[in-house]
C-alpha atoms as a PDB file:
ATOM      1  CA  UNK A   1     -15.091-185.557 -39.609  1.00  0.00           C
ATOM      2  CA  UNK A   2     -18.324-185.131 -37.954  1.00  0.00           C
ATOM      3  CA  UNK A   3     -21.411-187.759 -38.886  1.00  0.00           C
ATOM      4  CA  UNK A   4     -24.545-186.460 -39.808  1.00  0.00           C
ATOM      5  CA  UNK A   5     -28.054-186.294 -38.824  1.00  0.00           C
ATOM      6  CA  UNK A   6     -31.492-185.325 -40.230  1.00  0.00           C
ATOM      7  CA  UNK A   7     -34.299-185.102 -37.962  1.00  0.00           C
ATOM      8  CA  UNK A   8     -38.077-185.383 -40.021  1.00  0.00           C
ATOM      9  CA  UNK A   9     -41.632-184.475 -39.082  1.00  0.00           C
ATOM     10  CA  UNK A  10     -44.860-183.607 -41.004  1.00  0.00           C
ATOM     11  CA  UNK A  11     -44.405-179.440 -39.780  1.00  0.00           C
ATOM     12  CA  UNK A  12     -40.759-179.397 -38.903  1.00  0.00           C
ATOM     13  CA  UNK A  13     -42.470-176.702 -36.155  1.00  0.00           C
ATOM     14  CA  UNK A  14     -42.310-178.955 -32.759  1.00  0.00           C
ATOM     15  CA  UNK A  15     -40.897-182.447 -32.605  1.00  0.00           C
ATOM     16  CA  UNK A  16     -37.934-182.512 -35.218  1.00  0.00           C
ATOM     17  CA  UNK A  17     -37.118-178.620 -33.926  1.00  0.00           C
ATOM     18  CA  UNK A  18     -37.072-179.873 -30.100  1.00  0.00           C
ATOM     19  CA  UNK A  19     -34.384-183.018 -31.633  1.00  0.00           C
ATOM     20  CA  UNK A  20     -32.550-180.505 -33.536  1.00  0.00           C
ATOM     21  CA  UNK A  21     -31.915-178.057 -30.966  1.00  0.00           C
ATOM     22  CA  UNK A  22     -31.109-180.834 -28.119  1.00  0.00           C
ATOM     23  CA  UNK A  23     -28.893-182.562 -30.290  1.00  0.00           C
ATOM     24  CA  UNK A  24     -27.013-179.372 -31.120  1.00  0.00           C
ATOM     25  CA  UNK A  25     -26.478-178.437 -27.945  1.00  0.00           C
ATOM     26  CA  UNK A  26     -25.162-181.753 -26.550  1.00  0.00           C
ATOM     27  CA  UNK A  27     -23.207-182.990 -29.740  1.00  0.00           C
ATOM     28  CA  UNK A  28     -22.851-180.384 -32.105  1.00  0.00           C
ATOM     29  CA  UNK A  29     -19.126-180.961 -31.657  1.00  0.00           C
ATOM     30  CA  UNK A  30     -19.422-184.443 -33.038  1.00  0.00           C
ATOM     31  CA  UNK A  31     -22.619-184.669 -35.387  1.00  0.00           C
ATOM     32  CA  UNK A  32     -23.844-182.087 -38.009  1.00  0.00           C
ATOM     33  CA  UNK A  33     -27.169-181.710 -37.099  1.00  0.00           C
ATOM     34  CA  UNK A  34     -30.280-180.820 -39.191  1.00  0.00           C
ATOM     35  CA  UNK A  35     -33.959-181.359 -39.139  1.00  0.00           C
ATOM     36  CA  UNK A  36     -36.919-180.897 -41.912  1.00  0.00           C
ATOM     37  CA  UNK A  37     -40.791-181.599 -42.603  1.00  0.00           C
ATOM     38  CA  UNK A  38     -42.943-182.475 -45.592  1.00  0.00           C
ATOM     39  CA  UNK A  39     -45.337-179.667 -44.786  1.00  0.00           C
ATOM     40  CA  UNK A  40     -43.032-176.795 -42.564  1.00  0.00           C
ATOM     41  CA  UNK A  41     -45.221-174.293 -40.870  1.00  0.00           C
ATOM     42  CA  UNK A  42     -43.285-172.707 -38.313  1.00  0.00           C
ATOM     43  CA  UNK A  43     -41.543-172.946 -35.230  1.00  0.00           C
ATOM     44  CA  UNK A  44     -44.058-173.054 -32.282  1.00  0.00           C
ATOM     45  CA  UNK A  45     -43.323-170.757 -29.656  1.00  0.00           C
ATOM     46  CA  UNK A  46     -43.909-173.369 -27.054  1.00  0.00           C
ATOM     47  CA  UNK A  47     -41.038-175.322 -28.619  1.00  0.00           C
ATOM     48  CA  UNK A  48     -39.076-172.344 -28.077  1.00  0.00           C
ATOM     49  CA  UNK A  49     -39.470-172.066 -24.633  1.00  0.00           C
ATOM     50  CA  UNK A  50     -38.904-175.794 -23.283  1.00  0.00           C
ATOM     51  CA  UNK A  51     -35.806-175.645 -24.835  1.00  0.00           C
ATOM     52  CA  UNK A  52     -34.563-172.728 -24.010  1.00  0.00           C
ATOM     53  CA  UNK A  53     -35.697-173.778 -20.225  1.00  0.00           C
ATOM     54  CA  UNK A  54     -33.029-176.419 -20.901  1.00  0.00           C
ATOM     55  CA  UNK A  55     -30.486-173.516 -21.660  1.00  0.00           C
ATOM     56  CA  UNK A  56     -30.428-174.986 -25.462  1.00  0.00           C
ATOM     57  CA  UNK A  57     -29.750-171.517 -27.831  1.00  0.00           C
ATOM     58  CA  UNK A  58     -32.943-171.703 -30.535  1.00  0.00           C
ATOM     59  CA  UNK A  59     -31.185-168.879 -32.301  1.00  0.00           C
ATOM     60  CA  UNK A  60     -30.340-171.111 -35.209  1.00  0.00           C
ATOM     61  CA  UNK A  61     -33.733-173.354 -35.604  1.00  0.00           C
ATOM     62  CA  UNK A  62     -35.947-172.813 -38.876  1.00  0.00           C
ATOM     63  CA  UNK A  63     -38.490-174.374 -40.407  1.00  0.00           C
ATOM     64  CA  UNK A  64     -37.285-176.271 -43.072  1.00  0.00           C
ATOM     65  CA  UNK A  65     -38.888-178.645 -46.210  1.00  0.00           C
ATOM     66  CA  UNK A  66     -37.520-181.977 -46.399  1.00  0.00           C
ATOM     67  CA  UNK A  67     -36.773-180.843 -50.511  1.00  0.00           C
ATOM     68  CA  UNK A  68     -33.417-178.519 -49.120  1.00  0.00           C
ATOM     69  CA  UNK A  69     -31.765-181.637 -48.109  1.00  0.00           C
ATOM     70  CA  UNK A  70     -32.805-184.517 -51.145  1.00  0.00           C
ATOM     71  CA  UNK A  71     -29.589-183.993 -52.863  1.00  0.00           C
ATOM     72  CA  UNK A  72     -27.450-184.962 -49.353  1.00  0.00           C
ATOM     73  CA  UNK A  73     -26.682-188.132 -47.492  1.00  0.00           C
ATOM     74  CA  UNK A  74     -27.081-188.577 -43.899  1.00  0.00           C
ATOM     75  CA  UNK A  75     -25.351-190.919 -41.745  1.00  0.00           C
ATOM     76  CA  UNK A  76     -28.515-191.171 -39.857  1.00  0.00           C
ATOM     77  CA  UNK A  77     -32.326-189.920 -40.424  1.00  0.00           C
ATOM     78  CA  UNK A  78     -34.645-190.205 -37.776  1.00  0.00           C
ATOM     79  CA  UNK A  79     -38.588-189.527 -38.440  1.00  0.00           C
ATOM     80  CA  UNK A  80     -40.535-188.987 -35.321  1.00  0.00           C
ATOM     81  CA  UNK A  81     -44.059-188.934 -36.632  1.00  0.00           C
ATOM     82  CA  UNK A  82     -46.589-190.233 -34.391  1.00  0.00           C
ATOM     83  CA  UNK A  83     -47.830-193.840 -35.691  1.00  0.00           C
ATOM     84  CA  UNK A  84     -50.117-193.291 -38.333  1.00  0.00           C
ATOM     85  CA  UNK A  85     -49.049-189.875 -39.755  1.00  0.00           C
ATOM     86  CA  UNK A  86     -47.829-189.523 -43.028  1.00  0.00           C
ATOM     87  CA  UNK A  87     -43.472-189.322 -42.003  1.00  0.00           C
ATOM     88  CA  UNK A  88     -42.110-187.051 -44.887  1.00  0.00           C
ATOM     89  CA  UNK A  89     -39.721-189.633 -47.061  1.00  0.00           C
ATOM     90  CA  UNK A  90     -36.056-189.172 -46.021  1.00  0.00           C
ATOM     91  CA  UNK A  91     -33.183-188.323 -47.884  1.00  0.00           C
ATOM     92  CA  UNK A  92     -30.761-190.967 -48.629  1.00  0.00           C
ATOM     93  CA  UNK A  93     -29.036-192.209 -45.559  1.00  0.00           C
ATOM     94  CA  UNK A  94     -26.967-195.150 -43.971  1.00  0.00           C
ATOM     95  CA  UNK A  95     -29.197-195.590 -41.618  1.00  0.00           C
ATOM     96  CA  UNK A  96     -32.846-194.766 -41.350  1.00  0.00           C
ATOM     97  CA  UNK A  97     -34.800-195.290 -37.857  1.00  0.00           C
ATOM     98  CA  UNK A  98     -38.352-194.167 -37.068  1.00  0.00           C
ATOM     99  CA  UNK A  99     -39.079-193.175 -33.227  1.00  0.00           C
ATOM    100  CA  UNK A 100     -42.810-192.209 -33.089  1.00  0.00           C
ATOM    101  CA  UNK A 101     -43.376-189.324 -30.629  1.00  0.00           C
ATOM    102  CA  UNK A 102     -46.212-188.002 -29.888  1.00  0.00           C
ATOM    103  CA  UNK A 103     -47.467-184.624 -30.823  1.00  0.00           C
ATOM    104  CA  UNK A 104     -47.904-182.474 -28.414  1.00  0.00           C
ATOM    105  CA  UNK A 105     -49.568-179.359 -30.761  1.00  0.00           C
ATOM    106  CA  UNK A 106     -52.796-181.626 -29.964  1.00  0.00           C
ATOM    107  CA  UNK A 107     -53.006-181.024 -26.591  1.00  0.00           C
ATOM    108  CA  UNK A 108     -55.245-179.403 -24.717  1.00  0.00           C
ATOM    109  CA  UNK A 109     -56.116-177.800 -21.954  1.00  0.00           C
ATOM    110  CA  UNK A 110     -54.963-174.623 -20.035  1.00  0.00           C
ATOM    111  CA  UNK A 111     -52.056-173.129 -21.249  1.00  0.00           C
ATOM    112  CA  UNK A 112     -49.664-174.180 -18.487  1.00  0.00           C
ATOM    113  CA  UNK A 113     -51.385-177.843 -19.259  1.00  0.00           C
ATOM    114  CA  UNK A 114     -50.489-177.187 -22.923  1.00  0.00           C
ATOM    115  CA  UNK A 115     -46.636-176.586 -22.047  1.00  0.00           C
ATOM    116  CA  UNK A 116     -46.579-179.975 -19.975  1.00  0.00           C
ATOM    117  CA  UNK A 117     -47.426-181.662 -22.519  1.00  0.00           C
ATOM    118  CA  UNK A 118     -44.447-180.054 -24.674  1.00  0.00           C
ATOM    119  CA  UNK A 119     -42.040-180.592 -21.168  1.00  0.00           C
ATOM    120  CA  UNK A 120     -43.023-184.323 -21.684  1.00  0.00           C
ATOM    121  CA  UNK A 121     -42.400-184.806 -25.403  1.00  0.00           C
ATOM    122  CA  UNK A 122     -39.168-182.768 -24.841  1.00  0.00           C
ATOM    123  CA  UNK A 123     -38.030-184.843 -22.068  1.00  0.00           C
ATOM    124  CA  UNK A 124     -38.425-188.429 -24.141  1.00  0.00           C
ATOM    125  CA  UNK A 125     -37.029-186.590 -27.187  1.00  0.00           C
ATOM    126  CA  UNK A 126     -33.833-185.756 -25.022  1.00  0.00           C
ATOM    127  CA  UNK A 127     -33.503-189.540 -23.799  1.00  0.00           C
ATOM    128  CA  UNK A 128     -33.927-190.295 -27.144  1.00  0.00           C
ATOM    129  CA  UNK A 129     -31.218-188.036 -28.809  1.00  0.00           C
ATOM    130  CA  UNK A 130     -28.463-189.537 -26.100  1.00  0.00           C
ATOM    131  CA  UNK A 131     -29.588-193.123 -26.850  1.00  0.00           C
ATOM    132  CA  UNK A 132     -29.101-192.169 -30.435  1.00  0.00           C
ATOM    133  CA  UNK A 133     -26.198-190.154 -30.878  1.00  0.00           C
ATOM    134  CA  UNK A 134     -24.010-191.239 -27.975  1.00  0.00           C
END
């Protein structure tokens, strides 16, 4: 039986989408994998495209409220607000951890400046994922 997993963010649009999609594609065969925000707003499309640099299908990734999953319990739920943002409150879980990341909708800059700062976040997410779910 696979375990289960909830990423959270505020907008469910960059951060928990980027853990979502890189935990799918490296253990989808061994954890159900899900994320969710307090205040979805989209998937941005430079989410989209660092992970699909990685190869990682986006196909399934939505933007979802944390409300779809109150009535489930997650093995693990990790919020990855940046320190001081308001982290959506979790479902129930066995095991709660909070990773801030920071958030790289923010940035600024030129566009390709933008996207580095997306490359970055994505990269510590990933390290973060294998630490996590391996």
């Amino acid at each position: 039986m696979k375990k289960s997993v909830l990423f959270l963010c505020v907008g469910n649009s960059c951060r928990s989408q980027m853990a979502e999609g890189i935990a799918r594609h490296y253990f989808g065969n061994t954890w159900h994998v899900e994320s969710a925000g307090s205040m979805p707003s989209g998937i941005r499309s430079n989410t989209i495209q660092v992970l699909q640099e990685l190869g990682i299908s986006t196909k399934e990734l939505r933007s979802k409220h944390v409300d779809e999953f109150r009535d489930r319990k997650f093995d693990l739920v990790v919020t990855l607000c940046a320190e001081g943002a308001a982290c959506p409150i979790p479902p129930q879980s066995i095991k709660h951890i909070h990773t801030p990341m920071p958030d790289p909708v923010g940035a600024g800059g030129s566009p390709d400046e933008v996207l580095v700062a997306y490359r970055i976040v994505r990269d510590i997410i990933r390290k973060k994922v294998f630490e996590l779910l391996s």
